[in-house]
N, C-alpha and C. Protein backbone atom coordinates (compact mmCIF):
# COMPACT_ATOMS: atom_id res chain seq x y z
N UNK A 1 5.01 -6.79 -2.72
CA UNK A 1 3.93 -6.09 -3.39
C UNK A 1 4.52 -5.03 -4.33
N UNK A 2 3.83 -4.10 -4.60
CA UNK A 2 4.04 -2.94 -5.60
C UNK A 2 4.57 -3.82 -6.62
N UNK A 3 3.96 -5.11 -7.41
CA UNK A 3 4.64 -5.20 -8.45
C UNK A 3 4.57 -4.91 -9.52
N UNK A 4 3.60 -4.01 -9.81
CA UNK A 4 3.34 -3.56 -11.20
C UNK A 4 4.49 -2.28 -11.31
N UNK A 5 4.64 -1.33 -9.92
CA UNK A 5 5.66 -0.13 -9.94
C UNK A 5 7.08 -1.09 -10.92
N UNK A 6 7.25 -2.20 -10.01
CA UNK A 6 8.71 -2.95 -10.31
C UNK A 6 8.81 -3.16 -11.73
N UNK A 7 7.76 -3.99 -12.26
CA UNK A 7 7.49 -4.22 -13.78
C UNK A 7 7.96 -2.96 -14.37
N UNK A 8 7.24 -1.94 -13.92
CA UNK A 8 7.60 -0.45 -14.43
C UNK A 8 8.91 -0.41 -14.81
N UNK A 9 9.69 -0.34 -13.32
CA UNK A 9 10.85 -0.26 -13.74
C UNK A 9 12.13 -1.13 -14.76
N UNK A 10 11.42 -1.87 -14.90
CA UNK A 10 12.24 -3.03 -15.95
C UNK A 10 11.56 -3.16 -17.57
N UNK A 11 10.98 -1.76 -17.51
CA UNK A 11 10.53 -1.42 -19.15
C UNK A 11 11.85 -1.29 -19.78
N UNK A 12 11.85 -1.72 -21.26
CA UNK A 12 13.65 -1.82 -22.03
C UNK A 12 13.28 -0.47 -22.71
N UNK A 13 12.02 -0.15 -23.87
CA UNK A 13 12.02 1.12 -24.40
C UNK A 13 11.71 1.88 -23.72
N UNK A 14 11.87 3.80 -23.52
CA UNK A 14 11.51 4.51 -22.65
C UNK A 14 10.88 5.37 -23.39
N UNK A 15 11.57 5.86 -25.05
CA UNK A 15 10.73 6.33 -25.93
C UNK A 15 10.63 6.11 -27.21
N UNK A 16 10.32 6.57 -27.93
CA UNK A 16 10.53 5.96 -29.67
C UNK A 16 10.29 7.44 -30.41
N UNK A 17 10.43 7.14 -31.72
CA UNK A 17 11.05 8.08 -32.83
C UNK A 17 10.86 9.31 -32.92
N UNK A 18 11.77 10.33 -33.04
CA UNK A 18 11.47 11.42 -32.81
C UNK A 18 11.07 12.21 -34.19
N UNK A 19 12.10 11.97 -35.29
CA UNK A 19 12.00 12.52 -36.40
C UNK A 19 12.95 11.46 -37.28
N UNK A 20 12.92 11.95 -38.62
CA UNK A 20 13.25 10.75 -39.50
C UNK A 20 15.09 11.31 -39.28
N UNK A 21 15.30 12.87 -39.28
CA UNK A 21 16.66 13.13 -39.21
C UNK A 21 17.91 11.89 -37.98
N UNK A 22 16.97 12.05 -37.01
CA UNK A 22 17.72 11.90 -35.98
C UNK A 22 17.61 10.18 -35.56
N UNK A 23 17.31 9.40 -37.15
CA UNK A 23 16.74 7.87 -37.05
C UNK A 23 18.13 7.16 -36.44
N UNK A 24 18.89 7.62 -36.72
CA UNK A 24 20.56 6.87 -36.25
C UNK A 24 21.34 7.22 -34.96
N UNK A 25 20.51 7.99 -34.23
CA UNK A 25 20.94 8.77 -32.93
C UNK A 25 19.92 8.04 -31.50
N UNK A 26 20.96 7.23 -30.69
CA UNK A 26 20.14 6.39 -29.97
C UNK A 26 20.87 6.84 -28.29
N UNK A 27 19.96 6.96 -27.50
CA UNK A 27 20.25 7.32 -25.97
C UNK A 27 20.12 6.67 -25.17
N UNK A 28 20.96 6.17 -23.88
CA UNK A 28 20.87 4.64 -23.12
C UNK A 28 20.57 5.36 -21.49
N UNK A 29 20.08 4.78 -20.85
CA UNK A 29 20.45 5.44 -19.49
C UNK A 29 20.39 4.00 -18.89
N UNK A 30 21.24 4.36 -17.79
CA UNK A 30 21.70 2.89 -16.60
C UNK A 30 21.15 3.06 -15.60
N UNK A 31 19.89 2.24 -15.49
CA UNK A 31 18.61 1.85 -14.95
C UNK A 31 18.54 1.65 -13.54
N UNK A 32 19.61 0.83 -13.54
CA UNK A 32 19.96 0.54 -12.46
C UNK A 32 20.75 2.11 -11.15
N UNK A 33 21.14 2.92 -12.30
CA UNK A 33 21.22 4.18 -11.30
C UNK A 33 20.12 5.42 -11.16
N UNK A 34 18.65 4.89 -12.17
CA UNK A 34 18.00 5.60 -12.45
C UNK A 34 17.06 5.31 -11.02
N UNK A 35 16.98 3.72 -10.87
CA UNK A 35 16.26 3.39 -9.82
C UNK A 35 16.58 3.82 -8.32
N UNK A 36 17.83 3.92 -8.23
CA UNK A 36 18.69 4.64 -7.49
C UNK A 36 18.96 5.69 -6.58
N UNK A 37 18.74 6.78 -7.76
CA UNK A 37 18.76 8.07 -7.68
C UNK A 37 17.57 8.71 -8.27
N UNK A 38 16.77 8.71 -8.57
CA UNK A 38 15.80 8.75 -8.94
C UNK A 38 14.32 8.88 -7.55
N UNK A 39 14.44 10.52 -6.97
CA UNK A 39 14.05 10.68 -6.12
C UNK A 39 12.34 10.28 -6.71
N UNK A 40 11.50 10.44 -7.67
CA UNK A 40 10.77 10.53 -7.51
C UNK A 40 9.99 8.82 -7.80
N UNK A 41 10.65 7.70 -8.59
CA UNK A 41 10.69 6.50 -8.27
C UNK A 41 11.07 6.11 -7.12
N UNK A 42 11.68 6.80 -6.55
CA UNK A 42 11.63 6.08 -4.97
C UNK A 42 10.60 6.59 -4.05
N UNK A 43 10.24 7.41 -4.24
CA UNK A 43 9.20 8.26 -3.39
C UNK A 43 7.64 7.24 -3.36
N UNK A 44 7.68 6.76 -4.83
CA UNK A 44 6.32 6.21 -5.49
C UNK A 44 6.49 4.78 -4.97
N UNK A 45 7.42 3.92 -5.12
CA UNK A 45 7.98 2.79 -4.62
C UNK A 45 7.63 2.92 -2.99
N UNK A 46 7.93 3.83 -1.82
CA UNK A 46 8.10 3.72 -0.72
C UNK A 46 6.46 4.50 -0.25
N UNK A 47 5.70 5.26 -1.04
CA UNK A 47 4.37 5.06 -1.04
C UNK A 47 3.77 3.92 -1.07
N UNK A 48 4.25 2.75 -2.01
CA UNK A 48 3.32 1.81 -1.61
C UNK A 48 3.67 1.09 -0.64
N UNK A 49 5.19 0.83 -0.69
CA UNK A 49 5.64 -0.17 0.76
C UNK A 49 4.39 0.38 1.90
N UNK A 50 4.73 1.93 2.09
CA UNK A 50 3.99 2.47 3.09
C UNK A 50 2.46 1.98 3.43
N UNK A 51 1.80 2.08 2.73
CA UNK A 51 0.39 1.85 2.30
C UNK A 51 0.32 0.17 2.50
N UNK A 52 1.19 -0.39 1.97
CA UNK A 52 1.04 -2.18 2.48
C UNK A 52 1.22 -2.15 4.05
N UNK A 53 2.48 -1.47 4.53
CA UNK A 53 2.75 -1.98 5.88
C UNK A 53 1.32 -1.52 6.43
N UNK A 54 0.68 -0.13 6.43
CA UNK A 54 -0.45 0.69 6.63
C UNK A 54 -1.25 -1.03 7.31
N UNK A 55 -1.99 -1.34 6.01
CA UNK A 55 -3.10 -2.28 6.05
C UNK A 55 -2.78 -3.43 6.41
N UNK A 56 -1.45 -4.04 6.44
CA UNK A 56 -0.95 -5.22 6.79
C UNK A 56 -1.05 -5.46 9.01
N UNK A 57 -0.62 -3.99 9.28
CA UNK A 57 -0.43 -3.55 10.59
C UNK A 57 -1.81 -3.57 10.95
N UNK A 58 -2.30 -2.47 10.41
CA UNK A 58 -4.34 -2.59 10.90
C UNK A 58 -4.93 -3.95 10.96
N UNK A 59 -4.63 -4.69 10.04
CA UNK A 59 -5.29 -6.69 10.01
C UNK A 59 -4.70 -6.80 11.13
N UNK A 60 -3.47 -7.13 11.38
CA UNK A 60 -3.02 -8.02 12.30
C UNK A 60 -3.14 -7.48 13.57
N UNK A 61 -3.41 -6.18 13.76
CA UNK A 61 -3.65 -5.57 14.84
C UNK A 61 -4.82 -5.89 15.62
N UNK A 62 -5.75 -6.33 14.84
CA UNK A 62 -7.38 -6.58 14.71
C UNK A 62 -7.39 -7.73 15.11
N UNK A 63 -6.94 -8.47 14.19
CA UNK A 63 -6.87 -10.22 14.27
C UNK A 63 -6.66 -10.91 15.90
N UNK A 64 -5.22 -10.16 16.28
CA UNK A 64 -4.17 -10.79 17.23
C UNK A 64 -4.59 -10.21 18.63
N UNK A 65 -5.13 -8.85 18.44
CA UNK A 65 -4.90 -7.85 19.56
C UNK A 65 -6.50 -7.85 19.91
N UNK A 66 -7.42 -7.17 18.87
CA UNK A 66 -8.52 -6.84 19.48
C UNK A 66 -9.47 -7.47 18.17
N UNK A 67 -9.87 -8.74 18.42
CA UNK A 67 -10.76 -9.95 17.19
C UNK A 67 -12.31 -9.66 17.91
N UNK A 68 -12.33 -9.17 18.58
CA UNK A 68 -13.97 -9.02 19.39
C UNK A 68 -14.20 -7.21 19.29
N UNK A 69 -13.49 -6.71 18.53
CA UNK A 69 -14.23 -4.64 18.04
C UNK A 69 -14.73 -5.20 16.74
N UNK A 70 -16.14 -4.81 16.49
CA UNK A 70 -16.63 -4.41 15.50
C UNK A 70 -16.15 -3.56 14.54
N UNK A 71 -16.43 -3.50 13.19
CA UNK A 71 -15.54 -2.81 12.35
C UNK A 71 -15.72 -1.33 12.72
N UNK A 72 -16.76 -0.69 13.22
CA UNK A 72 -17.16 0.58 13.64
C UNK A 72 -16.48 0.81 14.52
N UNK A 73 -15.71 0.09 15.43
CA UNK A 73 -16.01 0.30 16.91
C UNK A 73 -13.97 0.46 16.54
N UNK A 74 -13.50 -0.86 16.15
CA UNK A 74 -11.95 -1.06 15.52
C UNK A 74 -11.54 0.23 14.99
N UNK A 75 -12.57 0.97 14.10
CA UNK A 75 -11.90 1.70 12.91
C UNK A 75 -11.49 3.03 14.11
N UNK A 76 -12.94 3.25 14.60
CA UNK A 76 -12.49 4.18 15.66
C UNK A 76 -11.50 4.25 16.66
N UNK A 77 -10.99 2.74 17.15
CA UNK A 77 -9.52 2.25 18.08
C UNK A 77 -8.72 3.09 17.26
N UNK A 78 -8.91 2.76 16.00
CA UNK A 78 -7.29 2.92 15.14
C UNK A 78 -7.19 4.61 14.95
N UNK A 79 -8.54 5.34 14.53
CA UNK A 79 -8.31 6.61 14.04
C UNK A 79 -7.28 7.33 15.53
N UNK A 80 -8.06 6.66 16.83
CA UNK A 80 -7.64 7.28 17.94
C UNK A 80 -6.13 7.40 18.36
N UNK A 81 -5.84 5.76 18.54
CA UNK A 81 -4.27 5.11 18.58
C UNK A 81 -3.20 5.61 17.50
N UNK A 82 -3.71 6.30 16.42
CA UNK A 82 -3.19 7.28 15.49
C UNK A 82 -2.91 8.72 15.64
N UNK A 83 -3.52 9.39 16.41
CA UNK A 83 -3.61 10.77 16.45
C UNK A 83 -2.99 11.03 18.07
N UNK A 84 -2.20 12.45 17.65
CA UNK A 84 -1.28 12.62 18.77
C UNK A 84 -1.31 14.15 18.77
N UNK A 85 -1.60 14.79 19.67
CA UNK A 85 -2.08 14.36 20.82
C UNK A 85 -3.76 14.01 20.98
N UNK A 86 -3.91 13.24 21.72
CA UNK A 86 -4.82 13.15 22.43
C UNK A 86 -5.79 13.93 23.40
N UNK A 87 -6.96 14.47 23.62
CA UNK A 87 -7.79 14.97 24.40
C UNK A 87 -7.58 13.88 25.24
N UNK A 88 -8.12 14.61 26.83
CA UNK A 88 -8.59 13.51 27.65
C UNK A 88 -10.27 12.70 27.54
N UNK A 89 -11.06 13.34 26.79
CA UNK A 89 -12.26 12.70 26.33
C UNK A 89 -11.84 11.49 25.01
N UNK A 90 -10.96 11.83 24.42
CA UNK A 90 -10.53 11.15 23.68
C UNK A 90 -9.47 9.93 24.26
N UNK A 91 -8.51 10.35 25.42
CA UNK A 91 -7.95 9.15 25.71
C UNK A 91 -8.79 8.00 26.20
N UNK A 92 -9.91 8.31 27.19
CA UNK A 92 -11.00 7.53 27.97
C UNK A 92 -11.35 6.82 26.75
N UNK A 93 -12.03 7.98 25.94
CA UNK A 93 -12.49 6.70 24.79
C UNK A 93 -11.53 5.27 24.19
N UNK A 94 -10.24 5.94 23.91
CA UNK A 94 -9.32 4.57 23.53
C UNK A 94 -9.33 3.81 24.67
N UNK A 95 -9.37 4.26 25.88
CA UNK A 95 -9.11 2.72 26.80
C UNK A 95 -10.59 1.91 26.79
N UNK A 96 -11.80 3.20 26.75
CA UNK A 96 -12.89 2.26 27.03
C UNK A 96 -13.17 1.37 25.37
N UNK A 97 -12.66 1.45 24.76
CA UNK A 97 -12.40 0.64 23.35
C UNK A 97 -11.52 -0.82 23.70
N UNK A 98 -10.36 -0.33 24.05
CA UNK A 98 -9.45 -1.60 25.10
C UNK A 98 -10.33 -2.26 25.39
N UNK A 99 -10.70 -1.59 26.47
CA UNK A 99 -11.40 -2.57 27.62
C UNK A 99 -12.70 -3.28 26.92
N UNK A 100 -13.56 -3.06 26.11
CA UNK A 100 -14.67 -3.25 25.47
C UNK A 100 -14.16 -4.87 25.09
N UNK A 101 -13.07 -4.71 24.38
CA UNK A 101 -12.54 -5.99 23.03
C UNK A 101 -12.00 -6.82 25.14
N UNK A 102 -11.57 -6.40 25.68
CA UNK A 102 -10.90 -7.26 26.50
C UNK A 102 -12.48 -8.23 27.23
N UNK A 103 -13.00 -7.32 27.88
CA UNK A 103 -14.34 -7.89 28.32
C UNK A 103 -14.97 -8.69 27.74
N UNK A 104 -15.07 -8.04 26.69
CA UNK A 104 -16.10 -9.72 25.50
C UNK A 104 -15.32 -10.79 25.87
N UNK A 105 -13.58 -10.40 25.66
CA UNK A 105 -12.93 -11.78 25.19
C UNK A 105 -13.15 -13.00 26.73
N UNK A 106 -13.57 -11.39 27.67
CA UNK A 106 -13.33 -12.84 29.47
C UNK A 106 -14.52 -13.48 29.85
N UNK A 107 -15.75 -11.95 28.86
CA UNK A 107 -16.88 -12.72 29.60
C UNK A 107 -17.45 -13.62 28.98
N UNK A 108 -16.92 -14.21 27.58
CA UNK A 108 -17.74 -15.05 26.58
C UNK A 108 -16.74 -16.33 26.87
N UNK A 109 -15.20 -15.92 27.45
CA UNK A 109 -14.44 -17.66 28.00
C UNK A 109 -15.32 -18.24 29.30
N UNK A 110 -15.57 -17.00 30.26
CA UNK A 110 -16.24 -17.29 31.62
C UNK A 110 -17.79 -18.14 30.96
N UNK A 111 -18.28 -17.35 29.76
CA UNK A 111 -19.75 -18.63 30.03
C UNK A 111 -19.75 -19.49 28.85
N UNK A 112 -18.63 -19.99 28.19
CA UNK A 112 -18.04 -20.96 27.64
C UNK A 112 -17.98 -22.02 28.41
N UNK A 113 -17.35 -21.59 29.78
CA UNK A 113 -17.05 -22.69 30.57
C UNK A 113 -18.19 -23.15 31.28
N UNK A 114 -19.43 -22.13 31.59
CA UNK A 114 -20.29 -22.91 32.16
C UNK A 114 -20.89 -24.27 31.77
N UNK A 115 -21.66 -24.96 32.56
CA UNK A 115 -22.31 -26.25 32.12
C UNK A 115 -23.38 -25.67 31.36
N UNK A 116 -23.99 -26.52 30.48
CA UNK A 116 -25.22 -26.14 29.78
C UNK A 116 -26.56 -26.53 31.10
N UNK A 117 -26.35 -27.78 31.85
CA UNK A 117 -27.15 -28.26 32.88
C UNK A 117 -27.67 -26.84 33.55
N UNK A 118 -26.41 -26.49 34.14
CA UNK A 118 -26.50 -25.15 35.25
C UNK A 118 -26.53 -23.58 34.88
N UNK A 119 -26.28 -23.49 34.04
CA UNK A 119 -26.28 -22.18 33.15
C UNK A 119 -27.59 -21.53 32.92
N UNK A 120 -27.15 -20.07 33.93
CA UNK A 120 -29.26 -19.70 33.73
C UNK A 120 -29.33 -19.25 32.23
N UNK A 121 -30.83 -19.19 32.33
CA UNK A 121 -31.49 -18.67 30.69
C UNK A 121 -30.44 -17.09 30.71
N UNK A 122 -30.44 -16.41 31.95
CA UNK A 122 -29.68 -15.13 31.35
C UNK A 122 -28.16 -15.10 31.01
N UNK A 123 -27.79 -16.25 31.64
CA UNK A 123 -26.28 -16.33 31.01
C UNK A 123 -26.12 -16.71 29.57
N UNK A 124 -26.82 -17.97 29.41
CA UNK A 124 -27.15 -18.57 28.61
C UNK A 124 -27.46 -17.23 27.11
N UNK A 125 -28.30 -16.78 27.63
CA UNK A 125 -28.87 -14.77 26.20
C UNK A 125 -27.50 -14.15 26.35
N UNK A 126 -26.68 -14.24 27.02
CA UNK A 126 -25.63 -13.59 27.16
C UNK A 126 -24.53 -13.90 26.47
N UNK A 127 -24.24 -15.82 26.72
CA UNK A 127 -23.42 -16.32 26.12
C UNK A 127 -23.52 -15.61 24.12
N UNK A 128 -24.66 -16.54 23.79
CA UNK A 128 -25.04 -15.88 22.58
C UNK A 128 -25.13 -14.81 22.11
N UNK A 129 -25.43 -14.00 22.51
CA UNK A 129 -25.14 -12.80 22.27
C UNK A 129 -23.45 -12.16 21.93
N UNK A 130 -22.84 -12.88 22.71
CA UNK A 130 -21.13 -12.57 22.37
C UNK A 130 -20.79 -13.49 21.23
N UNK A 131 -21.48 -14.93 21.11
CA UNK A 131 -20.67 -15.39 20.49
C UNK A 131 -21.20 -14.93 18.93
N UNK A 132 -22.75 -14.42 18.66
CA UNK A 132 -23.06 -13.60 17.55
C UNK A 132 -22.02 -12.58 17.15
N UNK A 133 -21.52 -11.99 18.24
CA UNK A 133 -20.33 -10.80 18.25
C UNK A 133 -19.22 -11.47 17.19
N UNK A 134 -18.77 -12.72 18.26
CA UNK A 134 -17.43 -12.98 17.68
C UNK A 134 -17.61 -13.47 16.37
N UNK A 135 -18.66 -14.19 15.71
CA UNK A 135 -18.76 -14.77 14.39
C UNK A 135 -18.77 -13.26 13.40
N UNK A 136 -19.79 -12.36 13.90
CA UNK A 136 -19.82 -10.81 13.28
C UNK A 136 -18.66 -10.83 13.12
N UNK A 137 -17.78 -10.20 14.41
CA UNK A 137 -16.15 -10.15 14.28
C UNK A 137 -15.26 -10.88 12.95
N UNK A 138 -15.46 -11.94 13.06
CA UNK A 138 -14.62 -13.08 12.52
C UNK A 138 -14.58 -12.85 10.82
N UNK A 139 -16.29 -12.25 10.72
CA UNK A 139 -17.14 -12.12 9.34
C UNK A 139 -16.23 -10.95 9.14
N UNK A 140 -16.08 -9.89 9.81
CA UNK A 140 -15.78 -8.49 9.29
C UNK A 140 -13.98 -8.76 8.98
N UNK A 141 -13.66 -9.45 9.66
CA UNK A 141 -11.97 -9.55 9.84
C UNK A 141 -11.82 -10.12 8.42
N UNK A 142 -12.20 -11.01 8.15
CA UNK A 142 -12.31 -11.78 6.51
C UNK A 142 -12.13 -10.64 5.61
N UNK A 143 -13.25 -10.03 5.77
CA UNK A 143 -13.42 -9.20 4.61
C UNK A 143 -12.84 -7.90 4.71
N UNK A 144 -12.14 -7.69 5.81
CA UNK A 144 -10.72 -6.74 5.86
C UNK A 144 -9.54 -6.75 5.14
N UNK A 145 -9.89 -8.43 5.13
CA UNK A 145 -8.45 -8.69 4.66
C UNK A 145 -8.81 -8.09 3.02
N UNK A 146 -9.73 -9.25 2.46
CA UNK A 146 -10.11 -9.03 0.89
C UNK A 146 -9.85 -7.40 1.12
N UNK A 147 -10.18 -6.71 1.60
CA UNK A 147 -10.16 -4.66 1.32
C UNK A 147 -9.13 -4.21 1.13
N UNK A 148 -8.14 -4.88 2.31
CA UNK A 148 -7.02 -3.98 2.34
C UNK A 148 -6.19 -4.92 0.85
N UNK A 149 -6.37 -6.45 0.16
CA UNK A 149 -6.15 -6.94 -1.06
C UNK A 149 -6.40 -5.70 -1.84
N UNK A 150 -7.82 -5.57 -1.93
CA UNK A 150 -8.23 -4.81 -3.22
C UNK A 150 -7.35 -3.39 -3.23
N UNK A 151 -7.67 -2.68 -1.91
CA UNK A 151 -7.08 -1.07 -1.92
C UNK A 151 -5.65 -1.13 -2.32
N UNK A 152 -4.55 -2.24 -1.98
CA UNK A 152 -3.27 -2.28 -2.37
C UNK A 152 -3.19 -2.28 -4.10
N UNK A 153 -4.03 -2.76 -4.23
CA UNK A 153 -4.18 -3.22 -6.04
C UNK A 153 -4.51 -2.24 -6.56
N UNK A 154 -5.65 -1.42 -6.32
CA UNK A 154 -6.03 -0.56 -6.70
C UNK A 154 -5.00 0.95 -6.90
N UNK A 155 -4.76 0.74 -5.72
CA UNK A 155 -3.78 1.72 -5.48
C UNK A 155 -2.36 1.68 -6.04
N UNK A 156 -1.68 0.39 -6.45
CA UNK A 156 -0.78 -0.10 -7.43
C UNK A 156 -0.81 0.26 -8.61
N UNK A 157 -2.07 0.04 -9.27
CA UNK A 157 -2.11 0.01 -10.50
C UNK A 157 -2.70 1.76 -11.10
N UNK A 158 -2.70 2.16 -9.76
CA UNK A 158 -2.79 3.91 -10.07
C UNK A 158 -1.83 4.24 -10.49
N UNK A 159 -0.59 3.54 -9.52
CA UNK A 159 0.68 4.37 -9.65
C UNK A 159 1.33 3.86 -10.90
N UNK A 160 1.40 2.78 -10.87
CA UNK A 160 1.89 2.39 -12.33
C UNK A 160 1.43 3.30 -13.57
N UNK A 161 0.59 3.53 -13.80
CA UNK A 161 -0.20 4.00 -14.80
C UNK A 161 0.20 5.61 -14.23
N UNK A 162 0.16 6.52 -13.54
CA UNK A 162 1.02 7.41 -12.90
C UNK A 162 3.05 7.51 -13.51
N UNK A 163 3.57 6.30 -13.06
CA UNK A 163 4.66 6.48 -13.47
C UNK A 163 4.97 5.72 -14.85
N UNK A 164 3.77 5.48 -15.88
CA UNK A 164 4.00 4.75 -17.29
C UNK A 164 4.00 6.33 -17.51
N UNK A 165 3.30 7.34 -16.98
CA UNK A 165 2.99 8.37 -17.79
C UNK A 165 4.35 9.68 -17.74
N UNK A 166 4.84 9.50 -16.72
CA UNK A 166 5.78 10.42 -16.47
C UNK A 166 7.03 9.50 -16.91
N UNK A 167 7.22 8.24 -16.83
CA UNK A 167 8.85 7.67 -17.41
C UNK A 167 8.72 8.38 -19.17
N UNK A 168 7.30 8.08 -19.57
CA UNK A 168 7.06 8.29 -21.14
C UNK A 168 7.32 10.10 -21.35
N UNK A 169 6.84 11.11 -20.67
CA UNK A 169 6.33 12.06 -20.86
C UNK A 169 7.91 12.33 -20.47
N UNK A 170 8.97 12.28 -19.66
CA UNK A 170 10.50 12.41 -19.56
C UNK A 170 11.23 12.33 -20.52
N UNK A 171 11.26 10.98 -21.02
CA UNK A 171 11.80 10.24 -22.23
C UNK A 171 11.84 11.19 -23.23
N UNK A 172 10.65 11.13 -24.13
CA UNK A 172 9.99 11.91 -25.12
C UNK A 172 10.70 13.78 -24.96
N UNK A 173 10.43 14.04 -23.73
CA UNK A 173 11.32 15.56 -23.78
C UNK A 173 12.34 15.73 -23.80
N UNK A 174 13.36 14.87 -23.28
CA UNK A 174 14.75 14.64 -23.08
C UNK A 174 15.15 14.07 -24.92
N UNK A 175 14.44 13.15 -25.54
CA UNK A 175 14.95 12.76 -27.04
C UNK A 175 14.60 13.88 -27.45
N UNK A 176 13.38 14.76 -26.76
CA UNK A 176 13.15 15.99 -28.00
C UNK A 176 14.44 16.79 -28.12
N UNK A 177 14.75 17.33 -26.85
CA UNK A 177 15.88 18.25 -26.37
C UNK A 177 17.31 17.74 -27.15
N UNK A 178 17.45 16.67 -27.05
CA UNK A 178 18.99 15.98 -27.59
C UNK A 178 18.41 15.50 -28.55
N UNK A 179 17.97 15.28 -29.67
CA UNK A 179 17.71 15.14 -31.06
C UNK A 179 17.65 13.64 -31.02
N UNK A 180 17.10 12.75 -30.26
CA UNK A 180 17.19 11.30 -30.23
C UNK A 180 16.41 10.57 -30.73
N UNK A 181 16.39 9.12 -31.24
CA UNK A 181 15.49 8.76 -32.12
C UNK A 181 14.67 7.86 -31.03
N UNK A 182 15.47 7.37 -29.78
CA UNK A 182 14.86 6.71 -29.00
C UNK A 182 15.79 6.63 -27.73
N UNK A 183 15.43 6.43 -26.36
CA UNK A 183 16.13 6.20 -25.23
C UNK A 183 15.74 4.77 -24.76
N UNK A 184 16.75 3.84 -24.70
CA UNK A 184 16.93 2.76 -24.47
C UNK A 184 17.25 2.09 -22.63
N UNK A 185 17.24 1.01 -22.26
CA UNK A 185 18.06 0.81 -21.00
C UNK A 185 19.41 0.16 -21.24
N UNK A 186 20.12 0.64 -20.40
CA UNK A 186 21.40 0.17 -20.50
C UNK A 186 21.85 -1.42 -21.18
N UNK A 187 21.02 -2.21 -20.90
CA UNK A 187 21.55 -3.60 -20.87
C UNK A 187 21.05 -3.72 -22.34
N UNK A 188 20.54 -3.00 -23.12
CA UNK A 188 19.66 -3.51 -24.28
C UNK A 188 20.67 -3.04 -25.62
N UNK A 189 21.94 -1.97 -25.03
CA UNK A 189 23.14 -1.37 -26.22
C UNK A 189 23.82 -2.27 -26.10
N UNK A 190 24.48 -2.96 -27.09
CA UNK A 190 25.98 -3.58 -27.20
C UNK A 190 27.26 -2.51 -27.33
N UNK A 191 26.96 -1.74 -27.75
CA UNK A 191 28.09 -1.04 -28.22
C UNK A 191 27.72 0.37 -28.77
N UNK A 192 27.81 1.58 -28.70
CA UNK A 192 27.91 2.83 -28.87
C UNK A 192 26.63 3.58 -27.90
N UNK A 193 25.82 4.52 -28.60
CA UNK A 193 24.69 5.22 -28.25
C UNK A 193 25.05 6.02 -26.91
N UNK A 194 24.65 7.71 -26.50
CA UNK A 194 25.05 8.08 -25.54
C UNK A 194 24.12 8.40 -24.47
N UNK A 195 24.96 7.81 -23.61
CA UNK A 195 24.78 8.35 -21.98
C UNK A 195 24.16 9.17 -21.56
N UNK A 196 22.66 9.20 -21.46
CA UNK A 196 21.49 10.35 -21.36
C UNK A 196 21.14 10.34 -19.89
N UNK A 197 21.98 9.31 -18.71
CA UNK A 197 21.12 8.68 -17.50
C UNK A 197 20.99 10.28 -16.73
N UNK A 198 22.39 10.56 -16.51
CA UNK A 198 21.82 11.92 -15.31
C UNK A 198 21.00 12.76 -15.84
N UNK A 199 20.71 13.18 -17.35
CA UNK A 199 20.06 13.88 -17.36
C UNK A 199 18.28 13.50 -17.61
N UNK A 200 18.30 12.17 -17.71
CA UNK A 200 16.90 11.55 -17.72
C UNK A 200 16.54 11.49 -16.31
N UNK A 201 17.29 11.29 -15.31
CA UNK A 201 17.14 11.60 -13.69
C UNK A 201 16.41 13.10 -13.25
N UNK A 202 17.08 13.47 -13.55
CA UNK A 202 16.61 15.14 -14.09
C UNK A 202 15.73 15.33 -14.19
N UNK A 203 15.39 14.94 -15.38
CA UNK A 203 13.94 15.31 -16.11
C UNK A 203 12.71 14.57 -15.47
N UNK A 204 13.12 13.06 -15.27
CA UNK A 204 12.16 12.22 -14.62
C UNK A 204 11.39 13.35 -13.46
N UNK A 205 12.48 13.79 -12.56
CA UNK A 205 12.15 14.02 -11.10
C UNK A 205 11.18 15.06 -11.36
N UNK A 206 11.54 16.28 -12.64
CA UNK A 206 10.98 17.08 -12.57
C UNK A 206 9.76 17.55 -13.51
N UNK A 207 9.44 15.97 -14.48
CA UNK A 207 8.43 16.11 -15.27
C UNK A 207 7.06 16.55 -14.29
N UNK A 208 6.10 17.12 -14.67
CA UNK A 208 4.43 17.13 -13.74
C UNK A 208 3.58 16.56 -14.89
């Protein structure tokens, strides 16, 4: 994921022309140590890892572990199973959450198995009733997934647009400062133009 951050980082121009004087004066930085060292691209990069594992962990947690909590009932497992410390009104609640997702799952196998012949009318309102649950369940888990899709995207394409604005807004001060007509990436010089990387590191980290 985060591939729009990555795209980011494999932009070739960083800025363009400063003044007509300084049209023959070109600045390279090596990208590859920008990505590197470059505390605040890594910070933005390991925000989103973070944020994927985040929603990737909550699905499968849901899915594998507890497929019978309602999204109300789940969201509240998770806020709980998150927060440390715990009250003891608050621990009861996480187990009686446990136990909630465990019960559906024994008492809807137990009248699964009954016969339809022998099965009273109240087992029978009962059965249904869980298995409305689990299709609910099944419905909400779907469309977890699509959420935590969208929120990763969403949240991607913040940052991108976040770090289009600060690689640009770096660039641009650093050619202002050294009289440059443009700052380039390393792989894009054949031959001359100077070595701006540590101090575009610099500036990157500390543009706002």
């Amino acid at each position: 994921m985060a591939q729009q951050l990555r795209r980011m980082m494999m932009l070739v121009v960083l800025a363009a022309a400063c003044s007509a004087a300084s049209a023959q004066t070109i600045g390279f930085v090596r990208w590859a140590e920008v990505r590197a060292k470059s505390t605040y691209l890594i910070e933005r990069d390991q925000h989103l890892k973070n944020l994927e594992n985040q929603l990737v962990e909550d699905f499968e947690t849901r899915r594998t572990k507890y497929p019978l909590l309602l999204d109300e009932e789940f969201n509240r497992f998770s806020a709980l199973r998150r927060k440390d410390p715990l009250s003891a009104d608050e621990q009861r609640e996480l187990e009686s959450l446990h136990r909630l997702n465990n019960d559906r799952d024994m008492n809807l196998a137990r009248l699964e198995s009954l016969d339809d012949a022998t099965i009273t009318p109240e087992q029978k309102a009962e059965r249904q009733t869980l298995l409305n649950v689990r299709a609910q369940c099944q419905a909400q888990i779907r469309a977890m997934s699509d959420n935590a899709i969208k929120v990763l995207a969403d949240e991607d394409a913040k940052v991108f647009a976040e770090v289009s604005e600060r690689v640009a807004a770096a660039a641009k001060a650093l050619a202002e400062e050294k009289g440059l007509a443009m700052i380039l990436r390393d792989e894009t010089i054949l031959f001359g133009g100077q070595d701006v990387t540590a101090d575009f590191i610099t500036k990157l980290n500390a543009t706002q």
